[in-house]
Protein backbone atom coordinates (compact mmCIF):
# COMPACT_ATOMS: atom_id res chain seq x y z
CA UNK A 1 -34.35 -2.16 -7.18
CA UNK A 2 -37.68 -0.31 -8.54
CA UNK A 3 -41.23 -1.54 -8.45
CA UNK A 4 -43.15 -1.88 -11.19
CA UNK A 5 -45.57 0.58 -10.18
CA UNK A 6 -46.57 3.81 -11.43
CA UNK A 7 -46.57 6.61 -9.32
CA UNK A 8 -48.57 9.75 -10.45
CA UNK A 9 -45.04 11.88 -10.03
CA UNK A 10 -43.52 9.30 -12.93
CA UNK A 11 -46.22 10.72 -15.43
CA UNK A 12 -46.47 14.21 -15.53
CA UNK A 13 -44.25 16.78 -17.71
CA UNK A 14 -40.58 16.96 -17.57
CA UNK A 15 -37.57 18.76 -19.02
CA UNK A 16 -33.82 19.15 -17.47
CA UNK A 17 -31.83 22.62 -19.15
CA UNK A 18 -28.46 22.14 -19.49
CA UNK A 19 -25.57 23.90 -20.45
CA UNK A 20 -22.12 23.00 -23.02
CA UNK A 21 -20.53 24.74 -19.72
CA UNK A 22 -20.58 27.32 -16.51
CA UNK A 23 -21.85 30.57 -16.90
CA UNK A 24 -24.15 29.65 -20.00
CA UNK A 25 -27.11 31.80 -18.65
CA UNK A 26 -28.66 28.93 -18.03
CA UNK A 27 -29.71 29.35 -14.40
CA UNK A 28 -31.59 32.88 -15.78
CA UNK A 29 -32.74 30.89 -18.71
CA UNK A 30 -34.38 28.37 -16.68
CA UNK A 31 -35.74 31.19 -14.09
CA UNK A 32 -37.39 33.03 -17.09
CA UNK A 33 -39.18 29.47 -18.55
CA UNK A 34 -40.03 28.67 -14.74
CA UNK A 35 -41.97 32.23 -14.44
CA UNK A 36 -43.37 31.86 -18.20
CA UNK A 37 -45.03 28.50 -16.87
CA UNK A 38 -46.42 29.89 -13.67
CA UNK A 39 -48.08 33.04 -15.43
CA UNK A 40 -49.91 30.79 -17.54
CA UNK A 41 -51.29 28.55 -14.98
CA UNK A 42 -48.96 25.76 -14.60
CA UNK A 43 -47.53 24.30 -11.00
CA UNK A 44 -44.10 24.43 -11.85
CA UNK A 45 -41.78 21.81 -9.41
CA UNK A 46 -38.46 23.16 -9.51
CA UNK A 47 -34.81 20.72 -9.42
CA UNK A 48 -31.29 22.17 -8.91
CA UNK A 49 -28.71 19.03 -10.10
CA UNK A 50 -25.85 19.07 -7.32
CA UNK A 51 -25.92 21.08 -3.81
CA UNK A 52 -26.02 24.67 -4.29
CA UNK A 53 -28.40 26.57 -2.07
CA UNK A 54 -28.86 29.56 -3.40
CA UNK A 55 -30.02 29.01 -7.80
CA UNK A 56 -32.61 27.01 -5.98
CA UNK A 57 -33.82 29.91 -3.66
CA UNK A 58 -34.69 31.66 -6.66
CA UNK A 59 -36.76 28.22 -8.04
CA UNK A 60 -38.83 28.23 -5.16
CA UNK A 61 -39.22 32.18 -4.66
CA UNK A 62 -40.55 32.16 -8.46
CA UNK A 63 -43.04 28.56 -8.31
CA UNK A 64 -43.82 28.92 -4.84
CA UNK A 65 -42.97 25.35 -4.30
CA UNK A 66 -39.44 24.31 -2.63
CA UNK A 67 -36.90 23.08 -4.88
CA UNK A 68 -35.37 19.98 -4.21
CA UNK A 69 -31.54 19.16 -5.06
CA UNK A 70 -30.36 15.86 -7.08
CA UNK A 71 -27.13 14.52 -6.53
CA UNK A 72 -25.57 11.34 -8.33
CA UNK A 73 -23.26 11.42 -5.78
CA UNK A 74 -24.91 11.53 -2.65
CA UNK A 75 -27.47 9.47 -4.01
CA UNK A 76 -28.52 6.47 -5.74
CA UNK A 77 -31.12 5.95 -8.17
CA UNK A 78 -33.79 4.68 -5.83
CA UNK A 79 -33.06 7.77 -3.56
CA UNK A 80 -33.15 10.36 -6.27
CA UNK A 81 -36.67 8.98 -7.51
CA UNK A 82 -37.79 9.21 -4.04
CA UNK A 83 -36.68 13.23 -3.65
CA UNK A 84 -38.42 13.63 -7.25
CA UNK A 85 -41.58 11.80 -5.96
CA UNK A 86 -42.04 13.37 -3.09
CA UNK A 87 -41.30 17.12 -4.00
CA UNK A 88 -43.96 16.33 -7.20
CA UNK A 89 -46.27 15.04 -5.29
CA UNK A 90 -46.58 16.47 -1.86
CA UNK A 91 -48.81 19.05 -1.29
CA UNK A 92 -50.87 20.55 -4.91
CA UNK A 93 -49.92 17.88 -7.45
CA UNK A 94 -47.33 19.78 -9.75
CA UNK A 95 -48.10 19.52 -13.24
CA UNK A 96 -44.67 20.01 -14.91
CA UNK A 97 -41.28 19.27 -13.70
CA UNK A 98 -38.34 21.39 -14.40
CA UNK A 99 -34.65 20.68 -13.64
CA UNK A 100 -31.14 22.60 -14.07
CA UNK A 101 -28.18 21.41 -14.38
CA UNK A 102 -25.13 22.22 -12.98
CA UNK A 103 -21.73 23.26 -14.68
CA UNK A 104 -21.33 21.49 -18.29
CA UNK A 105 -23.51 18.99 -19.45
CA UNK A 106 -21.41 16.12 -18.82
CA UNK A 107 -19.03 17.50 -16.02
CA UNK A 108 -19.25 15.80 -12.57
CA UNK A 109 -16.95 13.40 -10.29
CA UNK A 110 -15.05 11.41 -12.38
CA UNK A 111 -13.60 11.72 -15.95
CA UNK A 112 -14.33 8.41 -16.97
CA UNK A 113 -17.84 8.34 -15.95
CA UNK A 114 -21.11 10.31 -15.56
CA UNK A 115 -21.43 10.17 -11.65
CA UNK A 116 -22.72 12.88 -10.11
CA UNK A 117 -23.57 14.70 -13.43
CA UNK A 118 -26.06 16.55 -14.98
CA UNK A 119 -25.85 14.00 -17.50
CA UNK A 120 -26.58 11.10 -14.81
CA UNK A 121 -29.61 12.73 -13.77
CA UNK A 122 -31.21 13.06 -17.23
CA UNK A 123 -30.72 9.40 -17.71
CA UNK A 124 -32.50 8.74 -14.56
CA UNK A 125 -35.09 10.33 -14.22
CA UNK A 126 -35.57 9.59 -18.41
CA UNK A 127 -35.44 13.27 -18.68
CA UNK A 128 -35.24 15.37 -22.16
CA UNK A 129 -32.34 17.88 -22.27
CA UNK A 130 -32.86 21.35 -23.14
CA UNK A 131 -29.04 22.38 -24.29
CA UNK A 132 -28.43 26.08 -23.65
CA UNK A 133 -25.41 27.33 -25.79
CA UNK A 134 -23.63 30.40 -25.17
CA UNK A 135 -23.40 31.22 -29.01
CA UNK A 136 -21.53 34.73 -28.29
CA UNK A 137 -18.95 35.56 -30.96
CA UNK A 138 -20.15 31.84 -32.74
CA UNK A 139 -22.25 30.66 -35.91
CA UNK A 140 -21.09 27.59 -37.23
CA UNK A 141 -19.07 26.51 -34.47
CA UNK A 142 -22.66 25.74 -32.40
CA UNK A 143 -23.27 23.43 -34.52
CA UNK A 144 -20.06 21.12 -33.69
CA UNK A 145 -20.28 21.93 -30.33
CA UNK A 146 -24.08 20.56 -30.40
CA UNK A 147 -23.21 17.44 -32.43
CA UNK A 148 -20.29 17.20 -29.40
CA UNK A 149 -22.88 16.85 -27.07
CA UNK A 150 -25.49 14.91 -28.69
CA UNK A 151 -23.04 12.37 -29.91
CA UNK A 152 -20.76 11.83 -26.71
CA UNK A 153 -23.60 9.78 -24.71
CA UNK A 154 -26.43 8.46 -27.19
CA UNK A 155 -28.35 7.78 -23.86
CA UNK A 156 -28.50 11.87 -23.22
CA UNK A 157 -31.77 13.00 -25.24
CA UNK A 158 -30.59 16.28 -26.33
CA UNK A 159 -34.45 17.60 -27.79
CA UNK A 160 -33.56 20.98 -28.10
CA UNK A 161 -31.04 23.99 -28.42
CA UNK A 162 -31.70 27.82 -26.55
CA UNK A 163 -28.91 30.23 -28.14
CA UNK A 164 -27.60 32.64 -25.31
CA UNK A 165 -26.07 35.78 -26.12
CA UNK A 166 -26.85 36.67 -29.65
CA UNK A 167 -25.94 40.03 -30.75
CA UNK A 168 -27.95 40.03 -33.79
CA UNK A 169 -30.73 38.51 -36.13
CA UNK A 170 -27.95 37.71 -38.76
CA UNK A 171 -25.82 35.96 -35.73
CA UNK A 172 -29.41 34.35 -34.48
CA UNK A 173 -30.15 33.06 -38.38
CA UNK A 174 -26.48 31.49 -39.39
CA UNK A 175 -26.21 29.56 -35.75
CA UNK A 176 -29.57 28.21 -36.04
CA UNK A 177 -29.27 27.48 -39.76
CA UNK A 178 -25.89 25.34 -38.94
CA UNK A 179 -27.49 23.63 -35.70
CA UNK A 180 -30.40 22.37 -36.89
CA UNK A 181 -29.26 21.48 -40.91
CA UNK A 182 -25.57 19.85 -38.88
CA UNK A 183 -27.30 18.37 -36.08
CA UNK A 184 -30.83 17.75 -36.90
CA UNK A 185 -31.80 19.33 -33.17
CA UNK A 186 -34.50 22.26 -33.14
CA UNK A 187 -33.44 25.51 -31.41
CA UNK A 188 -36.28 26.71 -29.60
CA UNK A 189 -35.12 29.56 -28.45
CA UNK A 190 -33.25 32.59 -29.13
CA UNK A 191 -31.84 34.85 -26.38
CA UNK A 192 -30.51 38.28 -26.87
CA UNK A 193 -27.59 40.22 -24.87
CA UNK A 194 -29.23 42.27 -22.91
CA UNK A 195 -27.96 43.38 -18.80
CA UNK A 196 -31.51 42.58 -17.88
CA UNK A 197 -30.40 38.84 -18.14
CA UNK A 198 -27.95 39.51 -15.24
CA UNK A 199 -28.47 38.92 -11.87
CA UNK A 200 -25.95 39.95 -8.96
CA UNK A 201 -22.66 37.45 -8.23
CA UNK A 202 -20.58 37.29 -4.92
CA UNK A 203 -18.54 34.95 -3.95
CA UNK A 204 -20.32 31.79 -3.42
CA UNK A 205 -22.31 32.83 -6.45
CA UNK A 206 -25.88 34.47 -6.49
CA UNK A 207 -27.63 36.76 -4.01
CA UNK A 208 -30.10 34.37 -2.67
CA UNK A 209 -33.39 35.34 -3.09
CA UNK A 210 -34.40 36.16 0.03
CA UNK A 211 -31.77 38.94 0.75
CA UNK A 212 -32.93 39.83 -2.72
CA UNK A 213 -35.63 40.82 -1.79
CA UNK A 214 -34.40 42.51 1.36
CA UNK A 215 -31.42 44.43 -0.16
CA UNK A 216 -33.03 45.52 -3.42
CA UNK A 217 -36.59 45.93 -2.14
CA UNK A 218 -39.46 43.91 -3.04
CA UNK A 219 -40.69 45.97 -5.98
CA UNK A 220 -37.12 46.49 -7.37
CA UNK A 221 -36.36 42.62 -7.33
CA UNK A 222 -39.77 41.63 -8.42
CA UNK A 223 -39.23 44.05 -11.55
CA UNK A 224 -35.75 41.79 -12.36
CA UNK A 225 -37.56 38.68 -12.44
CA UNK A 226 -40.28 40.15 -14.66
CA UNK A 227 -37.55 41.40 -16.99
CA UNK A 228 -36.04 38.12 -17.37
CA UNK A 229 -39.76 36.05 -17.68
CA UNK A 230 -40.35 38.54 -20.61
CA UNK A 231 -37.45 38.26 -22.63
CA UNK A 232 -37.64 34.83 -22.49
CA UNK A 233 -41.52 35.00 -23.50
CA UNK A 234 -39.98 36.67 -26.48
CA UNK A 235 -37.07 34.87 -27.39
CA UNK A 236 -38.40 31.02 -26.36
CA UNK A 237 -40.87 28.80 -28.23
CA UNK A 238 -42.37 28.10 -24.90
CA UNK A 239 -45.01 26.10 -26.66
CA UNK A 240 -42.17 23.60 -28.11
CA UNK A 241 -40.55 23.71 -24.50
CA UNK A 242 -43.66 22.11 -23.32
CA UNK A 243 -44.09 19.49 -26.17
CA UNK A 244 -40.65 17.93 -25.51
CA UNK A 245 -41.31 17.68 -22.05
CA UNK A 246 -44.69 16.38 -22.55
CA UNK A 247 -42.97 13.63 -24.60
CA UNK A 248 -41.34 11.96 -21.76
CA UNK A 249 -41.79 7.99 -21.02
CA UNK A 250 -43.34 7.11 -17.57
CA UNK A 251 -40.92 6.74 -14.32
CA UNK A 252 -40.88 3.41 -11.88
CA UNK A 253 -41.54 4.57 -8.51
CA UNK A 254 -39.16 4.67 -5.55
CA UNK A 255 -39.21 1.58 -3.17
CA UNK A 256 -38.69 2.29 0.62
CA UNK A 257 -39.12 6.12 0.64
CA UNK A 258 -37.38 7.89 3.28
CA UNK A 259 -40.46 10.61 3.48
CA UNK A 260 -42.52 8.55 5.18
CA UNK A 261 -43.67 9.10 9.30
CA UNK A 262 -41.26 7.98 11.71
CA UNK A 263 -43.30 5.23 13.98
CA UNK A 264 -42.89 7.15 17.22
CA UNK A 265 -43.84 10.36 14.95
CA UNK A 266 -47.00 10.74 17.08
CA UNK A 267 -45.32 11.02 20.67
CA UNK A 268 -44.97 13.93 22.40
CA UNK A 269 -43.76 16.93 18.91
CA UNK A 270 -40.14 18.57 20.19
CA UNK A 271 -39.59 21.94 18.84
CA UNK A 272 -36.89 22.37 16.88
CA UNK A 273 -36.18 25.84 16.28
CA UNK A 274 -34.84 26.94 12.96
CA UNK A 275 -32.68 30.01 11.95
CA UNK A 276 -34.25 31.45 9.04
CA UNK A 277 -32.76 35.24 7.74
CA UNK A 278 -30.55 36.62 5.66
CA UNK A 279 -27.91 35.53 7.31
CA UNK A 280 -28.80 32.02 7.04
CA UNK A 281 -31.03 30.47 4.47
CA UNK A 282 -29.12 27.37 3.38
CA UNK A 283 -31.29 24.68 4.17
CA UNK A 284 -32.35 21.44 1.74
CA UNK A 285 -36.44 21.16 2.20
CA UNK A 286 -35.75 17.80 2.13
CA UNK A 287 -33.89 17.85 5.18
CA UNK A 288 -37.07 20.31 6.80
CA UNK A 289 -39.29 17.63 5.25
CA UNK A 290 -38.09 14.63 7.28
CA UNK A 291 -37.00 16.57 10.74
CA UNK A 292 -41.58 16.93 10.23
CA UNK A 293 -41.97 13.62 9.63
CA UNK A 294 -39.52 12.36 12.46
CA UNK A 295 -41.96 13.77 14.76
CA UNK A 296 -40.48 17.58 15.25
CA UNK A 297 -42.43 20.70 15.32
CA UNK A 298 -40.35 23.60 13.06
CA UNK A 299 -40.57 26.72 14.44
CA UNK A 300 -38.27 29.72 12.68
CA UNK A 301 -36.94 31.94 13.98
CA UNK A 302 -34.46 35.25 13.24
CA UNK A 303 -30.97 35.43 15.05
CA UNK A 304 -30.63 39.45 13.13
CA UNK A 305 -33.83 40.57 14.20
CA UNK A 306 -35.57 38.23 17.08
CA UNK A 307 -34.72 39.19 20.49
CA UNK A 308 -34.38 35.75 21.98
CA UNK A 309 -35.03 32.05 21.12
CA UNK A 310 -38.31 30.67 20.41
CA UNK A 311 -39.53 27.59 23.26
CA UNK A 312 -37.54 24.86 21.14
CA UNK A 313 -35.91 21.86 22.41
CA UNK A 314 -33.19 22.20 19.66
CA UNK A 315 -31.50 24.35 17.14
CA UNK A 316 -30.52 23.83 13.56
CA UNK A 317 -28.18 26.86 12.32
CA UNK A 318 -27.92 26.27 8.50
CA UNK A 319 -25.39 28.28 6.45
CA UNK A 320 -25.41 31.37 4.70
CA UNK A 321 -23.40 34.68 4.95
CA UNK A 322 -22.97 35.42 8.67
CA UNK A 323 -19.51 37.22 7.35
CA UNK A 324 -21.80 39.44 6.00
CA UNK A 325 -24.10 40.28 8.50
CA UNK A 326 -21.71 40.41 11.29
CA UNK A 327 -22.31 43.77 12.67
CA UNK A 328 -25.79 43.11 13.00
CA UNK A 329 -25.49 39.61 14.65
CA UNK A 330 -22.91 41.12 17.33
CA UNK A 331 -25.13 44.06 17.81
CA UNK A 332 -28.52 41.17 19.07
CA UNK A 333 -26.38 40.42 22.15
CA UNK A 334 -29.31 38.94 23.58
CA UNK A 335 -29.72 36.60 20.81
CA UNK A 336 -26.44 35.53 21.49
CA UNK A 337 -26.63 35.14 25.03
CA UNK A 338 -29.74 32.93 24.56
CA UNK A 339 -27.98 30.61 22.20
CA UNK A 340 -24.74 30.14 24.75
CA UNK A 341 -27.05 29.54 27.29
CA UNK A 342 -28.98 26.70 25.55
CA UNK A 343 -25.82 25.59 24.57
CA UNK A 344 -24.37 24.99 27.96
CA UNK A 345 -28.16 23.94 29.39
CA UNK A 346 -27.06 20.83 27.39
CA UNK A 347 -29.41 21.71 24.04
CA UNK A 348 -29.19 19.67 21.16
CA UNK A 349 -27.52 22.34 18.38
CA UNK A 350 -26.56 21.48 14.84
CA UNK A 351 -24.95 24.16 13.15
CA UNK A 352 -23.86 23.67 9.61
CA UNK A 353 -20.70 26.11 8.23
CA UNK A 354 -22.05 29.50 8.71
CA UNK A 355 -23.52 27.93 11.63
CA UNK A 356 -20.67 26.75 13.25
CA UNK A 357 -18.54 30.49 12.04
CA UNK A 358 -21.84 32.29 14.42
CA UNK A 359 -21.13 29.95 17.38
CA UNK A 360 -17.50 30.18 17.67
CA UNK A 361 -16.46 33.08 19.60
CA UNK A 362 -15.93 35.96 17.11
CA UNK A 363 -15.79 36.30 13.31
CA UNK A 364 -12.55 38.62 11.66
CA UNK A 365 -13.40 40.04 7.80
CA UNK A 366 -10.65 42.17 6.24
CA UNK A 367 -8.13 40.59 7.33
CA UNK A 368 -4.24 42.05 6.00
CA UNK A 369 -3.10 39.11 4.08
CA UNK A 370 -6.22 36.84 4.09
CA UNK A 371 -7.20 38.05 0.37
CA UNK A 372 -10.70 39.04 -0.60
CA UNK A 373 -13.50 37.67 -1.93
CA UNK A 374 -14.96 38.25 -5.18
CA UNK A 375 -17.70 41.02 -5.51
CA UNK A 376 -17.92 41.13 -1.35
CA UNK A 377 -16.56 44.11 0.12
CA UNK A 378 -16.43 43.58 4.07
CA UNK A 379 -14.62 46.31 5.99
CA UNK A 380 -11.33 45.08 8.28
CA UNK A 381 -13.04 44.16 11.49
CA UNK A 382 -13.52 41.25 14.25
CA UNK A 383 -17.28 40.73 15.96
CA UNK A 384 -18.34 38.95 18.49
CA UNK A 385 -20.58 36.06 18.17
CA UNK A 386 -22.08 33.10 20.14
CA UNK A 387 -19.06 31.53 21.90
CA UNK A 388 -20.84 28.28 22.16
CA UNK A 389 -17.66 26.50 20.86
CA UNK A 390 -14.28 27.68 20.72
CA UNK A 391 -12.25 29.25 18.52
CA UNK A 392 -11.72 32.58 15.61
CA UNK A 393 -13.52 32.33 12.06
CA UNK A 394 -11.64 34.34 9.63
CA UNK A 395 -13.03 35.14 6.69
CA UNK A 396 -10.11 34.19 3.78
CA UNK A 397 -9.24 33.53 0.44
CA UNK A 398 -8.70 29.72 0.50
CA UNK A 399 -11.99 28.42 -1.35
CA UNK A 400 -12.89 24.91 -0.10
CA UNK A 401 -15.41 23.20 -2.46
CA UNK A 402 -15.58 19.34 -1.91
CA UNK A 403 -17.14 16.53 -1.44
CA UNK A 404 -16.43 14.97 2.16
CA UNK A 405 -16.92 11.43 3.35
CA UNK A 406 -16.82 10.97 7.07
CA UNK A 407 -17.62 8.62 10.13
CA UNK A 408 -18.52 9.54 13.40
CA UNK A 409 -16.19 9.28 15.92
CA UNK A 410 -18.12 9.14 18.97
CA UNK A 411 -22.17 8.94 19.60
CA UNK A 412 -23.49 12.47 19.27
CA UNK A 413 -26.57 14.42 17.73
CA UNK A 414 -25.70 13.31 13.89
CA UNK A 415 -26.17 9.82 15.18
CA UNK A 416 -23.78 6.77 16.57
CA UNK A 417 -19.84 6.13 16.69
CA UNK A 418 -19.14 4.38 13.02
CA UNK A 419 -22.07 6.20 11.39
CA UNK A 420 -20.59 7.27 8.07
CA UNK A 421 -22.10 9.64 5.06
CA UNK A 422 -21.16 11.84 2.26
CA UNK A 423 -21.90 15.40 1.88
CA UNK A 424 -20.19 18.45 0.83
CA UNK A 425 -18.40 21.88 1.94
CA UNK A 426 -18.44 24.94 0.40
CA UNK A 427 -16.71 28.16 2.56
CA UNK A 428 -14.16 30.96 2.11
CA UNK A 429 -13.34 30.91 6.05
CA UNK A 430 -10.96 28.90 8.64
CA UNK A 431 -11.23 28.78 12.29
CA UNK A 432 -7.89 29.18 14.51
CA UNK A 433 -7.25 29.47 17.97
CA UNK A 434 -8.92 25.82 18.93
CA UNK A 435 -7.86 24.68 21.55
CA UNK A 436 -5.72 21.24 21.60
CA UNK A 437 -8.03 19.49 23.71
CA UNK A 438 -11.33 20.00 21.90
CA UNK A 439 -13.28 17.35 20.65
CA UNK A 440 -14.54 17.04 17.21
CA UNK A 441 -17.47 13.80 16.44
CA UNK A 442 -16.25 13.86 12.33
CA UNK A 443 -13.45 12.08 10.82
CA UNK A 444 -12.88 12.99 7.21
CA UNK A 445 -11.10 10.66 4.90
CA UNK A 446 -12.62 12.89 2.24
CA UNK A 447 -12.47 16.87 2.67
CA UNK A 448 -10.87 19.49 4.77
CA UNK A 449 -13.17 19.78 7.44
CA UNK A 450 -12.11 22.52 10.31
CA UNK A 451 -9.08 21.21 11.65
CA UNK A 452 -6.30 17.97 10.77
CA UNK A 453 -9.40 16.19 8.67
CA UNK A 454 -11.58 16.64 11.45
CA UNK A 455 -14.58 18.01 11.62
CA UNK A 456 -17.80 18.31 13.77
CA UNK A 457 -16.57 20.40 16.69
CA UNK A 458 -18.28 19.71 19.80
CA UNK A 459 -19.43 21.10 23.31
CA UNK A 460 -21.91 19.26 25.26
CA UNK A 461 -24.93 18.81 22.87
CA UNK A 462 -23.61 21.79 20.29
CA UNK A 463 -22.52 20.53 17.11
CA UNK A 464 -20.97 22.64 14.59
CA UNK A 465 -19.24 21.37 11.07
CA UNK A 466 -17.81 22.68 7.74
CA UNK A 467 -20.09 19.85 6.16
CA UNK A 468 -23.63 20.16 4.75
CA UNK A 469 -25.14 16.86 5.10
CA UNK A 470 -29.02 16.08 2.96
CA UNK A 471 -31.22 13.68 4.97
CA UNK A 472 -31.73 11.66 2.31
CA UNK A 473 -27.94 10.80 1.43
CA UNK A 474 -27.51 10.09 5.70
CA UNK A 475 -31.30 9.07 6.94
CA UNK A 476 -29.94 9.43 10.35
CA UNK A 477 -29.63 12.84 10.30
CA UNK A 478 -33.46 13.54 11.09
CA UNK A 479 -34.35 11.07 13.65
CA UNK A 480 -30.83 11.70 15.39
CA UNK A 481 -31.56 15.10 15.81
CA UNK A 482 -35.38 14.66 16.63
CA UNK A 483 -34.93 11.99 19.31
CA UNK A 484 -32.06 14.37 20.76
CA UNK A 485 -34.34 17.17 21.24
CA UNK A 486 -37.00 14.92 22.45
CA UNK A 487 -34.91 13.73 25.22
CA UNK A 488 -34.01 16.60 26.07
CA UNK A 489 -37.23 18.12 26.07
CA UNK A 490 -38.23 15.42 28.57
CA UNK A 491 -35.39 15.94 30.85
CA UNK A 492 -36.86 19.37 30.87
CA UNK A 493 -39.82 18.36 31.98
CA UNK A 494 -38.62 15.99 34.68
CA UNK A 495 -36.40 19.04 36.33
């Protein structure tokens, strides 16, 4: 249930762009209106609908404020106003709010209903929709497609159309002549074909931003994104953008936020030393956000280029493209011999998918009948790595993207036996060679996990699983993990 109170978040700006479908343009789209905003002035919060890392690494590299991820599946209404309170609100006040979708409009996790879509969202958070159309090789036809949309959920407030790939003025004139006579919708926007649009694809999708940056070199990358901002100054009413989402009616405000201090947030502040490179940049803020206000100290930390580990009292390996960067991980052997150590000193270690592939013993790419990825060449080769828990990660061509829904088996860093949450997995990989008698804390009645539905592979106080789990979905992520490293932190201090 919602209060009746007004919180400052609930009032300012706000505008989701959506797509009739995948590979729109829309995440480009909404990159080029997020730059557009910040050159003139605005604070621009960023939203990614769903759980992909890496569209919202791009969000936060052009804002400079974090994007934050809404799910309709992980969460419930209360939780998702909380996530778009906070991120609106902490720090500099933002003045505008802008969210993408993900996939189609109206796709998510059942056919019958709008869970966990883009469409859910909208109705939440009260949200106009900004309908991106990929008109190429289509006039008329936008039109029904637009009435489609608009008609299939009166609730959705589709306030305007952006026409993607138009390959003239003729094409631009006869699709926005039909739209807006057919439909009665104004198209704001018109966006040309042009290569500049484009932006790099592997197989989990985008380069994120920060290997951007690093592969392409700052000035090259920068020069992309100003390409993009300045077609879309040119083909986008961005005036009319901001009227619609100036129209919006106020929000309730969350009850019971999760971002609030922990009440044993002002003991004694255990380090908790996060793995931040381009290996592995897969981390929801959110989940950052609360591991602060459980009490820990964050302190990054590079397992390419640092030498050895940070003083921490615990690790969080998020996920990313270790496949990738294998060479260079194998070649920090004392990196690696750090982590084993802490491991086996009984250091509370969370290590989420490429994580968990950098602590098991050695990673194989290229493998002869394994397949290949799309757009990632990786040469036939096997690299050592961490050997904090057992077992080979080889990089395949089985694509697991899920949901999961497990419990915990047995009392461990994510929290206690019968603990159960939802989250996701997303990998190209499979680990063999476990042994039968290792332990795993996850049982998965939804999802693959690593091995027989399990998942959360253990050793001492190391934790690695195929699962991504966000704090706010399972709140016992942060404090679990916090009050682990505090413990052992003091058990440190008592030796």
């Amino acid at each position: 249930m919602l209060s009746d109170s007004q919180p400052v978040a609930g009032n300012i700006p706000r505008i989701l762009i959506s797509a009739d479908r995948s590979s729109s343009g829309k995440t480009t789209i909404s990159m080029g209106l997020m730059a557009a905003l910040v050159s003139r002035g605005y604070k621009v919060q960023p939203f990614k609908v769903a759980l992909d890392y890496i569209d919202p690494s791009y969000h936060t590299e052009i804002t400079g404020r974090f994007c934050r991820n809404l799910d309709g599946y992980l969460m419930d209404e209360n939780d998702i106003l909380d996530v778009y309170t906070h991120a609106c609100e902490v720090g500099d006040r933002a003045d505008i709010a802008i969210i993408e979708g993900v996939r189609g409009l109206y796709e998510g996790f059942e056919s019958l209903s709008d869970l966990g879509s883009t469409a859910q969202i909208a109705k939440i958070l009260k949200c106009p929709v900004i309908l991106v159309i990929n008109a190429r090789s289509i006039t008329r036809s936008s039109a029904a497609l637009v009435n489609g949309y608009k008609n299939f959920d009166p609730d959705v407030e589709i306030a305007g159309v952006i026409l993607n790939n138009i390959g003239s003025r003729r094409h631009a004139e006869k699709a926005r002549e039909a739209i807006e006579y057919y439909t009665g919708v104004p198209v704001i926007g018109i966006v040309p074909r042009d290569p500049s649009m484009q932006i790099s694809m592997r197989h989990l999708g985008l380069i994120p931003a920060l290997e951007g940056r690093k592969r392409f070199g700052d000035g090259n990358f920068g020069a992309r994104l100003r390409s993009i901002e300045e077609i879309i100054n040119t083909g986008i009413d961005v005036d009319r953008f901001l009227d619609i989402a100036k129209s919006v009616k106020p929000l309730k405000s969350p009850e019971n936020s999760v971002f609030t201090p922990a009440p044993n947030s002002g003991m004694s502040r255990p380090k908790i030393g996060v793995a931040l490179d381009e290996a592995f940049n897969f981390y929801y803020r959110d989940n950052l956000d609360l591991l602060e206000l459980a009490g820990a100290e964050i302190v990054y930390f590079s397992p390419i280029k640092d030498t050895s580990l940070p003083e921490v009292d615990g690790l969080y390996i998020g996920g990313g493209y270790p496949e990738l960067f294998a060479a260079e991980l194998e070649a920090n052997e004392s990196m690696r011999q750090d982590i084993k150590r802490a491991s086996a000193a009984g250091m509370p270690i969370y290590a989420e998918c490429g994580g968990l592939m950098y602590l098991t013993e050695r990673i194989s790419t290229g493998v002869p009948g394994k397949g290949t990825y799309h757009d990632a060449s990786m040469p036939e080769s096997t690299y050592s790595m961490v050997g904090a828990l057992p077992g080979h990660t080889i990089m395949g061509q089985t694509r697991v993207v899920s949901y999961n829904i497990g419990t915990l088996s047995k009392d461990c860093i994510l929290g206690k036996k019968g603990n159960s949450f939802k989250g996701h997995e997303f990998h190209h990989s499979e680990i063999e060679g476990i042994p039968e008698d290792a332990e795993f804390a996850i049982t998965l009645s939804r999802g693959a996990g690593i091995k027989d539905y399990r998942d959360g592979l253990i050793s001492g106080n190391t934790l690695g699983s195929y699962a991504h789990l966000h704090g706010v979905a399972y709140r016992d992520l942060a404090d679990s993990l916090v009050e682990a490293a505090r413990k052992f932190r003091e058990s440190r201090a008592l030796s």
